[in-house]
N, C-alpha and C. Protein backbone atom coordinates (compact mmCIF):
# COMPACT_ATOMS: atom_id res chain seq x y z
N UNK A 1 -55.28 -56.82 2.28
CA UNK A 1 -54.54 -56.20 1.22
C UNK A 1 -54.46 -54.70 1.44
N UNK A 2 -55.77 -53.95 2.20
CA UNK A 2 -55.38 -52.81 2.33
C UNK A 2 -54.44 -52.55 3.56
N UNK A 3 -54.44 -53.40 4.35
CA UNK A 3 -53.85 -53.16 5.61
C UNK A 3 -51.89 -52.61 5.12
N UNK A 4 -51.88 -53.84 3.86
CA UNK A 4 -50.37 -54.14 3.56
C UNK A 4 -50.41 -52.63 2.63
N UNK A 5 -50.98 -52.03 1.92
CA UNK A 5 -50.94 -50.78 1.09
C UNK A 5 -50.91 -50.14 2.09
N UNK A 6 -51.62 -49.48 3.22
CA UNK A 6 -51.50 -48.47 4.03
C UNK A 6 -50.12 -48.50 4.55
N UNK A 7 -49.90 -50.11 5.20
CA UNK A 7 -48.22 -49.84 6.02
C UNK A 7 -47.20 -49.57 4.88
N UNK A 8 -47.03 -50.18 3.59
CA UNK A 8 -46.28 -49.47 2.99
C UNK A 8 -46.38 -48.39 2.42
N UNK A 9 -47.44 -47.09 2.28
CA UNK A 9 -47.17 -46.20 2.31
C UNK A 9 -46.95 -45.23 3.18
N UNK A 10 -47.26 -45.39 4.51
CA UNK A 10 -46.58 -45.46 5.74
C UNK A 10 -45.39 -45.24 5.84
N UNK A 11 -44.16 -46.84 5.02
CA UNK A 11 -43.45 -47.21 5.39
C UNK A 11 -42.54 -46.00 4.21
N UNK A 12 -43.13 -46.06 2.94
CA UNK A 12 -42.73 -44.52 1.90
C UNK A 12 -42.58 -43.46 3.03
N UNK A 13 -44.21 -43.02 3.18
CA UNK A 13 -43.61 -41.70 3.81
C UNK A 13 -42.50 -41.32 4.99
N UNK A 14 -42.63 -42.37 6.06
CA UNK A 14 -41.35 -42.65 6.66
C UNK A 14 -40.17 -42.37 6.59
N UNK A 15 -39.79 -43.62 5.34
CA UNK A 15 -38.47 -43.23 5.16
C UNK A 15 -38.08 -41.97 4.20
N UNK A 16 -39.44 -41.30 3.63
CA UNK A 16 -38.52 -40.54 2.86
C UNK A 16 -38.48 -39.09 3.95
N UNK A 17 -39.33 -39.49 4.42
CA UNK A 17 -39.37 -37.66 6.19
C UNK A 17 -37.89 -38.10 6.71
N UNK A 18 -37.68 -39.32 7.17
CA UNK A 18 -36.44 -39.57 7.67
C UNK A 18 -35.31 -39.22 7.11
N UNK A 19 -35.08 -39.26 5.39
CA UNK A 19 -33.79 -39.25 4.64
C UNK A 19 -34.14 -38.33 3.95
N UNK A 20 -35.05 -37.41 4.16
CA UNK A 20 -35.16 -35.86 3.30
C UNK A 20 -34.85 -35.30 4.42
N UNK A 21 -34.60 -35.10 5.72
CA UNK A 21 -34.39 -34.11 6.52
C UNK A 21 -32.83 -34.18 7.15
N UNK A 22 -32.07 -34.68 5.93
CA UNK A 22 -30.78 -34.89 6.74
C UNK A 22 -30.42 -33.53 7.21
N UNK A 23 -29.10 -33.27 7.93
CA UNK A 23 -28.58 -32.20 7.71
C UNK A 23 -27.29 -32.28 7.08
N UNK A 24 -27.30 -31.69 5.95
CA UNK A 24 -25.76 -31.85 5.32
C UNK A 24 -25.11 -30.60 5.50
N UNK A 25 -23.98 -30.86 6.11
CA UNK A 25 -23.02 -29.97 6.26
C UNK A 25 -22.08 -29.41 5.15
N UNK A 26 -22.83 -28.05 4.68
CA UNK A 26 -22.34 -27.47 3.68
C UNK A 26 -21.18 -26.54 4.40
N UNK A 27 -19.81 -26.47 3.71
CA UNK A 27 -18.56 -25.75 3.89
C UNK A 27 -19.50 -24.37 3.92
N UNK A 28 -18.75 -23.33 4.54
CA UNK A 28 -19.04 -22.07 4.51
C UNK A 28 -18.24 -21.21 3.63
N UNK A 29 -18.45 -20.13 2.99
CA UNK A 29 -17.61 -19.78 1.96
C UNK A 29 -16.33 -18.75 2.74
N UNK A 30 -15.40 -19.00 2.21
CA UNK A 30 -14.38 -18.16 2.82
C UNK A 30 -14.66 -16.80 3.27
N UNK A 31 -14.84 -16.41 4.55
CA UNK A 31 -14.93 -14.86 5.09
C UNK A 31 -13.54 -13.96 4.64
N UNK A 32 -13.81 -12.89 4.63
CA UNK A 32 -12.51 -11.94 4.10
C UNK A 32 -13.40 -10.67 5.19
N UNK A 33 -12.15 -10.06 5.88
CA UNK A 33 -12.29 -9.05 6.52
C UNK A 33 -12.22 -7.80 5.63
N UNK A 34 -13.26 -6.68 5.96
CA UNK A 34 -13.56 -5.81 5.18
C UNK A 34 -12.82 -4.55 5.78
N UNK A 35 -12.10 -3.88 4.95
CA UNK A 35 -11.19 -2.63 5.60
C UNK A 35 -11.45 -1.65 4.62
N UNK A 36 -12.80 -0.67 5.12
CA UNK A 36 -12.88 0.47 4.70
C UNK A 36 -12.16 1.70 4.82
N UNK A 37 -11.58 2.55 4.14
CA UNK A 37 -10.68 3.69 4.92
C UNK A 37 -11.21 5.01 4.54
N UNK A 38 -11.62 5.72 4.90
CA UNK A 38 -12.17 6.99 4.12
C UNK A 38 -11.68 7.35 2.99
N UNK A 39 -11.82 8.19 2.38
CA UNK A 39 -11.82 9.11 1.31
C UNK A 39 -10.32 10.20 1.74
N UNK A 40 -9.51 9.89 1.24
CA UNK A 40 -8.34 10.67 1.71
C UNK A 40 -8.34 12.27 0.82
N UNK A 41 -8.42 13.35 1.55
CA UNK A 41 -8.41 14.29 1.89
C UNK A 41 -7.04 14.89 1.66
N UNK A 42 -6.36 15.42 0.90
CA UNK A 42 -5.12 16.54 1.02
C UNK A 42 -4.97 17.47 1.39
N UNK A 43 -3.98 17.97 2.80
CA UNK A 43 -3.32 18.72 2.55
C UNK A 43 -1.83 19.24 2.64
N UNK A 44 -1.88 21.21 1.78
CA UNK A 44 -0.44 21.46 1.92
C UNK A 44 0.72 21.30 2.66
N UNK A 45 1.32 20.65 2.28
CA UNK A 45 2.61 20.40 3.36
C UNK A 45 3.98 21.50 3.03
N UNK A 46 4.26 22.32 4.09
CA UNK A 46 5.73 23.43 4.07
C UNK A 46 6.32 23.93 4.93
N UNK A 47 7.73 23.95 5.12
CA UNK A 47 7.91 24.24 6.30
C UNK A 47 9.72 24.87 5.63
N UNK A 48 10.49 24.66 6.81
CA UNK A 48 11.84 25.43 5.96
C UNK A 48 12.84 24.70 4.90
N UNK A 49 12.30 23.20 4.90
CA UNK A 49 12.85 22.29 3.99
C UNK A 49 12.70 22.65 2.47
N UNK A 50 13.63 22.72 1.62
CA UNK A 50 13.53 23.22 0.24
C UNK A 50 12.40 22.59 -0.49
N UNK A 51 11.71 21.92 -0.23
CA UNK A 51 10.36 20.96 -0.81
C UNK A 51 8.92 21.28 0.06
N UNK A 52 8.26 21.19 -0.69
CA UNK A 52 7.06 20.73 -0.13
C UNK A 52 5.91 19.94 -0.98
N UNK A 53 5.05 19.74 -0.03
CA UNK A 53 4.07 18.27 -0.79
C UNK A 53 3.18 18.18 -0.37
N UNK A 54 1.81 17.48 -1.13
CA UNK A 54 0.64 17.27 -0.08
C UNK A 54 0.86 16.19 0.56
N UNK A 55 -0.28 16.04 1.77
CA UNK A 55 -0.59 14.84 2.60
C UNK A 55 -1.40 14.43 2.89
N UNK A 56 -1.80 13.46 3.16
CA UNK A 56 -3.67 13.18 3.72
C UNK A 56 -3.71 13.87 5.19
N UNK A 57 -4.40 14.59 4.97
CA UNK A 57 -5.01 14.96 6.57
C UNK A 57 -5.34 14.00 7.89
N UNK A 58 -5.19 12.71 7.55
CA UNK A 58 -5.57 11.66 8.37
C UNK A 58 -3.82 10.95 8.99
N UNK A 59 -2.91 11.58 8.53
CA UNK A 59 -1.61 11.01 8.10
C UNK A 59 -1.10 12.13 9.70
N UNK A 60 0.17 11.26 10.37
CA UNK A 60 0.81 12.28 11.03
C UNK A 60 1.80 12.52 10.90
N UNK A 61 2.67 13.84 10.37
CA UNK A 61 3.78 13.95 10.22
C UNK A 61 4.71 14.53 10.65
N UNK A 62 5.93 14.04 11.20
CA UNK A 62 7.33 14.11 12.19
C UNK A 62 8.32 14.61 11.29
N UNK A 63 8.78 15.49 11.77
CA UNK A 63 10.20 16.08 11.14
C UNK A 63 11.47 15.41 11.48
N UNK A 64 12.00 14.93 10.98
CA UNK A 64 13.03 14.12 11.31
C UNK A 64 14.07 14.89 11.28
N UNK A 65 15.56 14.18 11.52
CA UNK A 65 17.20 15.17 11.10
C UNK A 65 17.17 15.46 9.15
N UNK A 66 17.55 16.66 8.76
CA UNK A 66 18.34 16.56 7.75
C UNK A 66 16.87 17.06 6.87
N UNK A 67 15.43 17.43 7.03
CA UNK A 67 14.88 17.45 6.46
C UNK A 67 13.73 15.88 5.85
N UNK A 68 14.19 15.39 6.54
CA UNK A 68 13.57 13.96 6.43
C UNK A 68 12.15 14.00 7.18
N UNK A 69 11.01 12.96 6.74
CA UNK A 69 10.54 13.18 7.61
C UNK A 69 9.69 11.19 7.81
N UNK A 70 8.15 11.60 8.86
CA UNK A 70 7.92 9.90 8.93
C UNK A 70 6.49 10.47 8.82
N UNK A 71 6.01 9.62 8.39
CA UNK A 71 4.58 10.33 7.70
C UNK A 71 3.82 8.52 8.76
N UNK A 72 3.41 8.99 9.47
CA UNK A 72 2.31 7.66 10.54
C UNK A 72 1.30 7.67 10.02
N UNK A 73 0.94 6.25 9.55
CA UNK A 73 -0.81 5.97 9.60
C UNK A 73 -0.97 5.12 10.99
N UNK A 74 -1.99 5.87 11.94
CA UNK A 74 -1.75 5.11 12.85
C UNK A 74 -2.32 3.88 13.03
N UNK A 75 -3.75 4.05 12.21
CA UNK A 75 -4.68 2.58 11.86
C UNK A 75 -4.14 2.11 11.51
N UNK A 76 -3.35 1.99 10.65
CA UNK A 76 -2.97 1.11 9.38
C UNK A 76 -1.52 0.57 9.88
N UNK A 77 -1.28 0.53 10.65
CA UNK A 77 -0.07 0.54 11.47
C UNK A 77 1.36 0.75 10.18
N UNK A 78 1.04 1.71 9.77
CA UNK A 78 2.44 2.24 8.53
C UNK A 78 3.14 3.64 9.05
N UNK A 79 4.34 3.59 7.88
CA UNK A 79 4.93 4.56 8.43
C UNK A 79 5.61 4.74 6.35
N UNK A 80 5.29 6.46 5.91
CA UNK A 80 6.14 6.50 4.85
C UNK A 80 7.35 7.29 5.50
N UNK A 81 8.61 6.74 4.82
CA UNK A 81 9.88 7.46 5.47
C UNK A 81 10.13 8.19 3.93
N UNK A 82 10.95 9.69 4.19
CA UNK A 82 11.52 10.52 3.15
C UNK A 82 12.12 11.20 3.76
N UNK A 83 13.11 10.98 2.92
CA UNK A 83 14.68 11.17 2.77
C UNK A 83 15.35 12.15 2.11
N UNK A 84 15.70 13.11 2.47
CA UNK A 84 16.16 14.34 1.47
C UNK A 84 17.53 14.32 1.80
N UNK A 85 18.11 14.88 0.12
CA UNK A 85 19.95 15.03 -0.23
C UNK A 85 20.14 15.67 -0.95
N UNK A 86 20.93 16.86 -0.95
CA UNK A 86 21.17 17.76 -1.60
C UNK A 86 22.42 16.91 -3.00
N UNK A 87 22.01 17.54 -3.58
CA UNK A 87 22.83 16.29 -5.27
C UNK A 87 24.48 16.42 -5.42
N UNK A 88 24.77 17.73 -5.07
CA UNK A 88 26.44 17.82 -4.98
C UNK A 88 26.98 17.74 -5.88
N UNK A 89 26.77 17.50 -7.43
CA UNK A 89 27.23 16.59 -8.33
C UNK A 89 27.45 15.20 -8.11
N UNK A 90 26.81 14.31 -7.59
CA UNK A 90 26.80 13.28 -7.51
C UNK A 90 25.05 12.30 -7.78
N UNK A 91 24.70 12.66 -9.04
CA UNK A 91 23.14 12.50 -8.50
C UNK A 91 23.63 10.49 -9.68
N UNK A 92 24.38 10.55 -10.18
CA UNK A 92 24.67 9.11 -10.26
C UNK A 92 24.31 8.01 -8.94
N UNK A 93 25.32 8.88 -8.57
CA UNK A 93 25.41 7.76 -6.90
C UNK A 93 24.10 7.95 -6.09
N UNK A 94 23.47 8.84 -6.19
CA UNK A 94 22.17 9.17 -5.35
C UNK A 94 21.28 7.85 -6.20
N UNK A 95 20.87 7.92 -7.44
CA UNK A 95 19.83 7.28 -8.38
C UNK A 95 20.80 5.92 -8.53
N UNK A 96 21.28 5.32 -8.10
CA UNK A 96 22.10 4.02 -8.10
C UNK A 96 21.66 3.67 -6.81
N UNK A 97 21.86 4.30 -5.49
CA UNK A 97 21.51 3.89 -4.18
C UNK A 97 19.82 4.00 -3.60
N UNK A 98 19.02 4.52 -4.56
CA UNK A 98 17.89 4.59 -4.97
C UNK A 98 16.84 3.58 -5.68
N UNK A 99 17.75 2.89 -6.20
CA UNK A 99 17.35 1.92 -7.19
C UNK A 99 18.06 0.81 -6.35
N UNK A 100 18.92 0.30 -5.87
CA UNK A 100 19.41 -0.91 -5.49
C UNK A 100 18.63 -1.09 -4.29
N UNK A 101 18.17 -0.07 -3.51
CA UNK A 101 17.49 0.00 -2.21
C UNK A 101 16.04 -0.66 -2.77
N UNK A 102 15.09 -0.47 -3.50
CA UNK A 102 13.89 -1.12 -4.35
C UNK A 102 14.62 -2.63 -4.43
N UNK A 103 15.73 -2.64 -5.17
CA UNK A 103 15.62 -4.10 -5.75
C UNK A 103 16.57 -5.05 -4.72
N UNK A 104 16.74 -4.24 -3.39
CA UNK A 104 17.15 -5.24 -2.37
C UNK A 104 16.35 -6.16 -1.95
N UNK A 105 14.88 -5.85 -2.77
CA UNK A 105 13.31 -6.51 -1.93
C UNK A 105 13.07 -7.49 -2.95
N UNK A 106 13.80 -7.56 -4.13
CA UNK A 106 13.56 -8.78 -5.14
C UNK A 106 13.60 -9.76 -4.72
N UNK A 107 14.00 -10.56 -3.39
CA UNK A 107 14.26 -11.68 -2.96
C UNK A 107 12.74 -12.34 -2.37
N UNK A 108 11.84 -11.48 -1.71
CA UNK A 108 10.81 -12.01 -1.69
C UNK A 108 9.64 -11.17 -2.58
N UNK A 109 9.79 -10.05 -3.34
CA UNK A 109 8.79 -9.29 -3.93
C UNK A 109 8.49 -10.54 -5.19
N UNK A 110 7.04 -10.86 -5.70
CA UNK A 110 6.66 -11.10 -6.87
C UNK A 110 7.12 -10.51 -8.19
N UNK A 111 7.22 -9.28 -8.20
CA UNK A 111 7.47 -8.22 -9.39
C UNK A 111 7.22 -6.74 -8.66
N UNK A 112 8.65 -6.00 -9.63
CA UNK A 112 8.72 -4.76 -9.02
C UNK A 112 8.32 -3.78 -10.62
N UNK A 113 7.21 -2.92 -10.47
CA UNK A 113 6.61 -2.32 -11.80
C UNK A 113 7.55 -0.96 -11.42
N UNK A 114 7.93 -0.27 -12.84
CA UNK A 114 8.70 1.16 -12.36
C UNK A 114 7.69 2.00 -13.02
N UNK A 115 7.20 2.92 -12.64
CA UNK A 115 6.59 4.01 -13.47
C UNK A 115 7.09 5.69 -13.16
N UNK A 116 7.76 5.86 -14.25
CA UNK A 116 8.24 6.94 -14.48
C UNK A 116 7.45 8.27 -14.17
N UNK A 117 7.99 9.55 -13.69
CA UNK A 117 7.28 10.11 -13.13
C UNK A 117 8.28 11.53 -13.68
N UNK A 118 7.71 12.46 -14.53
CA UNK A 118 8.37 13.71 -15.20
C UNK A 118 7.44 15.17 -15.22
N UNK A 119 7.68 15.48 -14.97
CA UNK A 119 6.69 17.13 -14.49
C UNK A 119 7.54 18.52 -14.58
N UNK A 120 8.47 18.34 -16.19
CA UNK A 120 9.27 19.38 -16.54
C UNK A 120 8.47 21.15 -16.43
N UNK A 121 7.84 21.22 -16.04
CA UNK A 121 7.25 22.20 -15.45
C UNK A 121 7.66 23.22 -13.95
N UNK A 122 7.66 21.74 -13.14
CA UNK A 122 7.87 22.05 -11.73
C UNK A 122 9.27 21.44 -11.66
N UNK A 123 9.78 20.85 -12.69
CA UNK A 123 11.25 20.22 -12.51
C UNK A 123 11.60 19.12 -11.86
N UNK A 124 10.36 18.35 -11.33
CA UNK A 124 10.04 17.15 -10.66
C UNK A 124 10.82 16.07 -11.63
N UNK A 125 11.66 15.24 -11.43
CA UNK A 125 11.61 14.20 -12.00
C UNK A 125 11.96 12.59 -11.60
N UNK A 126 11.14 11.80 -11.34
CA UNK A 126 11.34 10.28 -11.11
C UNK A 126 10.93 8.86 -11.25
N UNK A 127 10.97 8.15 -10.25
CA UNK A 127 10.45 7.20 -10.78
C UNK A 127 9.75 6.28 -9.09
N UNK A 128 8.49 5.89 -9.63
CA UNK A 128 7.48 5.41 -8.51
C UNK A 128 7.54 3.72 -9.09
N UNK A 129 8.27 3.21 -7.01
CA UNK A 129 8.28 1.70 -7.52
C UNK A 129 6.97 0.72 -6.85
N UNK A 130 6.46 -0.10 -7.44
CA UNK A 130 4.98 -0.49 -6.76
C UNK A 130 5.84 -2.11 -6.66
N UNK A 131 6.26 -2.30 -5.28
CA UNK A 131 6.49 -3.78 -5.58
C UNK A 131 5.68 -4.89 -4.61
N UNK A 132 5.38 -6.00 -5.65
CA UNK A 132 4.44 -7.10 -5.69
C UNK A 132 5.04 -8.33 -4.51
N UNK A 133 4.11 -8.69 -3.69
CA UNK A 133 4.19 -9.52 -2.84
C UNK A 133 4.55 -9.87 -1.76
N UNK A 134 5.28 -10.26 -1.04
CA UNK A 134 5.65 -10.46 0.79
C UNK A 134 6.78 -9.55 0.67
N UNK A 135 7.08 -8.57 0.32
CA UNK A 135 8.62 -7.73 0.67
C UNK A 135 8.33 -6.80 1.54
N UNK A 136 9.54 -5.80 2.41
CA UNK A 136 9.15 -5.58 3.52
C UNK A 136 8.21 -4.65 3.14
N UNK A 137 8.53 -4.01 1.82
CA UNK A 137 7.97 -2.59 1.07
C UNK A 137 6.98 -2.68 0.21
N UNK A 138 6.32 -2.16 -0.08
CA UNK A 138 5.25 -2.43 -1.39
C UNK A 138 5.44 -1.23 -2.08
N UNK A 139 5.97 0.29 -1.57
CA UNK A 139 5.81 0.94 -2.69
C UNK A 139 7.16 1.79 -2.14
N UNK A 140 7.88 2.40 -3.05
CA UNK A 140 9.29 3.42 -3.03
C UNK A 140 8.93 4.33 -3.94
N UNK A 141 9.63 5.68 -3.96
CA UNK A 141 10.09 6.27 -4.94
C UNK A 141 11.32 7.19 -5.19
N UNK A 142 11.55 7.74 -5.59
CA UNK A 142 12.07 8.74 -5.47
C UNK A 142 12.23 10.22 -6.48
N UNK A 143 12.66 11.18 -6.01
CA UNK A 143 12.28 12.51 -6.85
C UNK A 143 13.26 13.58 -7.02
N UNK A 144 13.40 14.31 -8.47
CA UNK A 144 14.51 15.10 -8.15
C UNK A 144 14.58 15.96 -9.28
N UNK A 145 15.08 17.01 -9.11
CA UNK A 145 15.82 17.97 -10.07
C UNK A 145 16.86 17.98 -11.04
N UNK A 146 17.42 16.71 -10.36
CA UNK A 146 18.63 15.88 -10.97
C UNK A 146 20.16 16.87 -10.83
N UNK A 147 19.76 18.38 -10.40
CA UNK A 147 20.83 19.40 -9.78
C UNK A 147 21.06 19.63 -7.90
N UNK A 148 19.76 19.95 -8.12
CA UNK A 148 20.23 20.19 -6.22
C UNK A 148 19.70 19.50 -5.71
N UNK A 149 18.21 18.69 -5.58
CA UNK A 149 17.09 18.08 -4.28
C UNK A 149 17.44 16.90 -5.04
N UNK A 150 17.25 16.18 -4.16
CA UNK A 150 16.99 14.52 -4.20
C UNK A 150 16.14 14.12 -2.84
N UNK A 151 15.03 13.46 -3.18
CA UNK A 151 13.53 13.03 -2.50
C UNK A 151 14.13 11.44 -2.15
N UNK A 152 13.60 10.93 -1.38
CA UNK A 152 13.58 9.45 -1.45
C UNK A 152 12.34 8.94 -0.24
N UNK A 153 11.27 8.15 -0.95
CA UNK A 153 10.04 7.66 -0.18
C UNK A 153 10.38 6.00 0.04
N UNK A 154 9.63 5.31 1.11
CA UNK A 154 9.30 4.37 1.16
C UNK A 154 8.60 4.00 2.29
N UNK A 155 7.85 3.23 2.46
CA UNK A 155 6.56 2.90 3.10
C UNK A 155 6.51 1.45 3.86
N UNK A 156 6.92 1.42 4.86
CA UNK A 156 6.94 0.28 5.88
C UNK A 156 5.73 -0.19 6.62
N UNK A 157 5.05 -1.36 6.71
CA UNK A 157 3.93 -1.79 7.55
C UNK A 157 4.60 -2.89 9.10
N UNK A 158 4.30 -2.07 10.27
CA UNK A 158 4.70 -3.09 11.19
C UNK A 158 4.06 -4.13 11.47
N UNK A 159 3.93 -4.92 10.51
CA UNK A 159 3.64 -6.61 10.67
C UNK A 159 3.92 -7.43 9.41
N UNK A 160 3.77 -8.28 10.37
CA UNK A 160 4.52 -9.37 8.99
C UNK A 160 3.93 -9.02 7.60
N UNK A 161 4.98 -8.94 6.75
CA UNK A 161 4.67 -8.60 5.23
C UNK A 161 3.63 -10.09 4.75
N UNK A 162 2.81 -10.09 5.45
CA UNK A 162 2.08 -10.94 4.19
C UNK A 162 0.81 -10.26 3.33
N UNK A 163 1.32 -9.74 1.82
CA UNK A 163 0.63 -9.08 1.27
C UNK A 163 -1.03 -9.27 1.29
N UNK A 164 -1.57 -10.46 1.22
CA UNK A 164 -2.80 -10.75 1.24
C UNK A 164 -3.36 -10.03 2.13
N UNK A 165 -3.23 -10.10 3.43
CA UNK A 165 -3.36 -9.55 4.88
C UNK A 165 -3.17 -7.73 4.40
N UNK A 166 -2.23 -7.33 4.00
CA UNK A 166 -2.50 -5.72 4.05
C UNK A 166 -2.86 -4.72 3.16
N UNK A 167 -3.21 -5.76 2.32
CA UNK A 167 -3.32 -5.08 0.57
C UNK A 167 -4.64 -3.78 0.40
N UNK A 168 -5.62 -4.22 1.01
CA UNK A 168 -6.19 -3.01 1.26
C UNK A 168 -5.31 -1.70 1.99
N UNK A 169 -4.76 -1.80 3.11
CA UNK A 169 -4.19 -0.54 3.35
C UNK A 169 -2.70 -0.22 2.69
N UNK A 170 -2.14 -1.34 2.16
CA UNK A 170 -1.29 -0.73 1.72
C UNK A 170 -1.86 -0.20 0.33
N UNK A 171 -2.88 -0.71 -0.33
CA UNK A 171 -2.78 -0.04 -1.64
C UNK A 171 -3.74 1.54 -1.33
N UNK A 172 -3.83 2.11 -0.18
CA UNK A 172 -4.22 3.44 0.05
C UNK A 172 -3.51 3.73 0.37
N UNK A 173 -2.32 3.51 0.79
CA UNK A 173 -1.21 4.48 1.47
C UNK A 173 -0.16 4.35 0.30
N UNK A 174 -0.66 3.60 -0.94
CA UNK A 174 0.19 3.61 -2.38
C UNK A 174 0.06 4.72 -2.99
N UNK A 175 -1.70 4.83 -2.75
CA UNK A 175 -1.65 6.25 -3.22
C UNK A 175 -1.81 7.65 -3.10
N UNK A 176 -1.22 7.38 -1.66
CA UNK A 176 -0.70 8.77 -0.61
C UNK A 176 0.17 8.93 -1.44
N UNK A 177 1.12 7.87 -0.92
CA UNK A 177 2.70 7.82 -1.68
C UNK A 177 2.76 8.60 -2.82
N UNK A 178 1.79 8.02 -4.22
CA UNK A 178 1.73 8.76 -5.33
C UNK A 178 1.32 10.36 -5.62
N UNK A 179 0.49 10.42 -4.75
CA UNK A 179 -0.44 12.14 -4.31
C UNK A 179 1.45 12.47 -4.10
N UNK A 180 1.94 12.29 -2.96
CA UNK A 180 3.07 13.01 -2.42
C UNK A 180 4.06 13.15 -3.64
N UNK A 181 4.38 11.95 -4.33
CA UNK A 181 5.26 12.35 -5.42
C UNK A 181 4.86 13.31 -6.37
N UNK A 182 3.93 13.29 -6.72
CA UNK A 182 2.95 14.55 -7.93
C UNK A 182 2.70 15.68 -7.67
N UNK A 183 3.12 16.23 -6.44
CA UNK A 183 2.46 17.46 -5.77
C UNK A 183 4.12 17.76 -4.87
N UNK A 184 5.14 16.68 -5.38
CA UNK A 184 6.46 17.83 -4.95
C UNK A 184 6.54 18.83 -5.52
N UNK A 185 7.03 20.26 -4.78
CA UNK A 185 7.52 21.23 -5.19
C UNK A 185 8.91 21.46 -4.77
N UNK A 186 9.80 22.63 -5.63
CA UNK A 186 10.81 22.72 -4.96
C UNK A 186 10.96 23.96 -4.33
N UNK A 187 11.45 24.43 -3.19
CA UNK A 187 11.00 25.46 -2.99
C UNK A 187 12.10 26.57 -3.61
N UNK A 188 12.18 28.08 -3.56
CA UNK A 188 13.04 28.95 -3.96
C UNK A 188 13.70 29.80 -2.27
N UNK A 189 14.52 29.83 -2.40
CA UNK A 189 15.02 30.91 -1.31
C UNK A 189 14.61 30.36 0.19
N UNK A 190 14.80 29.28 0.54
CA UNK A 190 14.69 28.94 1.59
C UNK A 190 15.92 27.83 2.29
């Protein structure tokens, strides 16, 4: 009788060493790549163009024709483009081709937010577009006096727009974008 008690507890500890040591294959939790970017840094931007603006110091910037220029992140593989136009009396047609250019991206953007942008002080006045989801753009704006300067920003990433993928750098170079709109000046006598 003891022989039969020993083998079955034996036969307990056995099977339970055997079926307590499974290995169960637990899923791993989704990894997400981490994209730190420094602390962006401003500075003055001026040159003979009737405007000037800050920039991140980390940013490189090209003078283009006409006063335009291309503002490179080179990490971040972006580029903000701005666009300068003198108003002519025509600042209708300027702020119409301003606005249809944003909502040419409605076709794949989620939602396009407008936030108004007025600094009757410096005579700044516009409107900053933040738009939501796979479009080529995530952020536009544009800026003006509504008499002589007309500004126009927008911010291109060379790779496929899939927002998930660039949302960290684009939402720092959103708010380059924004630094640059808040810190236009216009210039006098130049």
């Amino acid at each position: 009788m003891k022989l039969f008690k020993t083998v079955g507890v034996l036969a307990v500890i056995l099977t339970l060493s055997l079926t307590s040591c499974k290995n169960d294959t637990l899923p791993k939790p989704a990894g997400q790549l981490r994209l730190d970017y420094p602390v962006a840094q401003y500075a003055h931007f001026s040159n003979h163009c009737p405007f000037e603006f800050d920039i991140n110091e980390d940013a490189v910037i090209k003078e283009d024709k006409n006063c335009g220029f291309s503002i490179h992140y080179p990490k971040m593989k972006a580029t903000i483009y701005l666009t300068y136009k003198t108003v002519n009396g025509d600042i209708n047609t300027l702020l119409r081709d301003a606005q249809k250019l944003t909502y040419e991206h409605v076709i794949k953007a989620d939602d396009i937010l407008e936030q108004p942008y007025i600094n009757p002080d410096k005579k700044v006045y516009g409107m900053f577009y933040r738009v939501g989801g796979n479009a080529a753009t995530n952020a536009q704006f544009y800026a003006t006096d509504s008499t002589k300067h007309f500004v126009t920003g927008s911010v291109y990433f060379y790779a496929k727009p899939n927002y998930d993928s660039i949302m960290p750098a684009a939402d720092y170079v959103k708010n380059d974008m924004q630094q640059l709109l808040e810190s236009i000046q216009w210039t006098q006598g130049r």
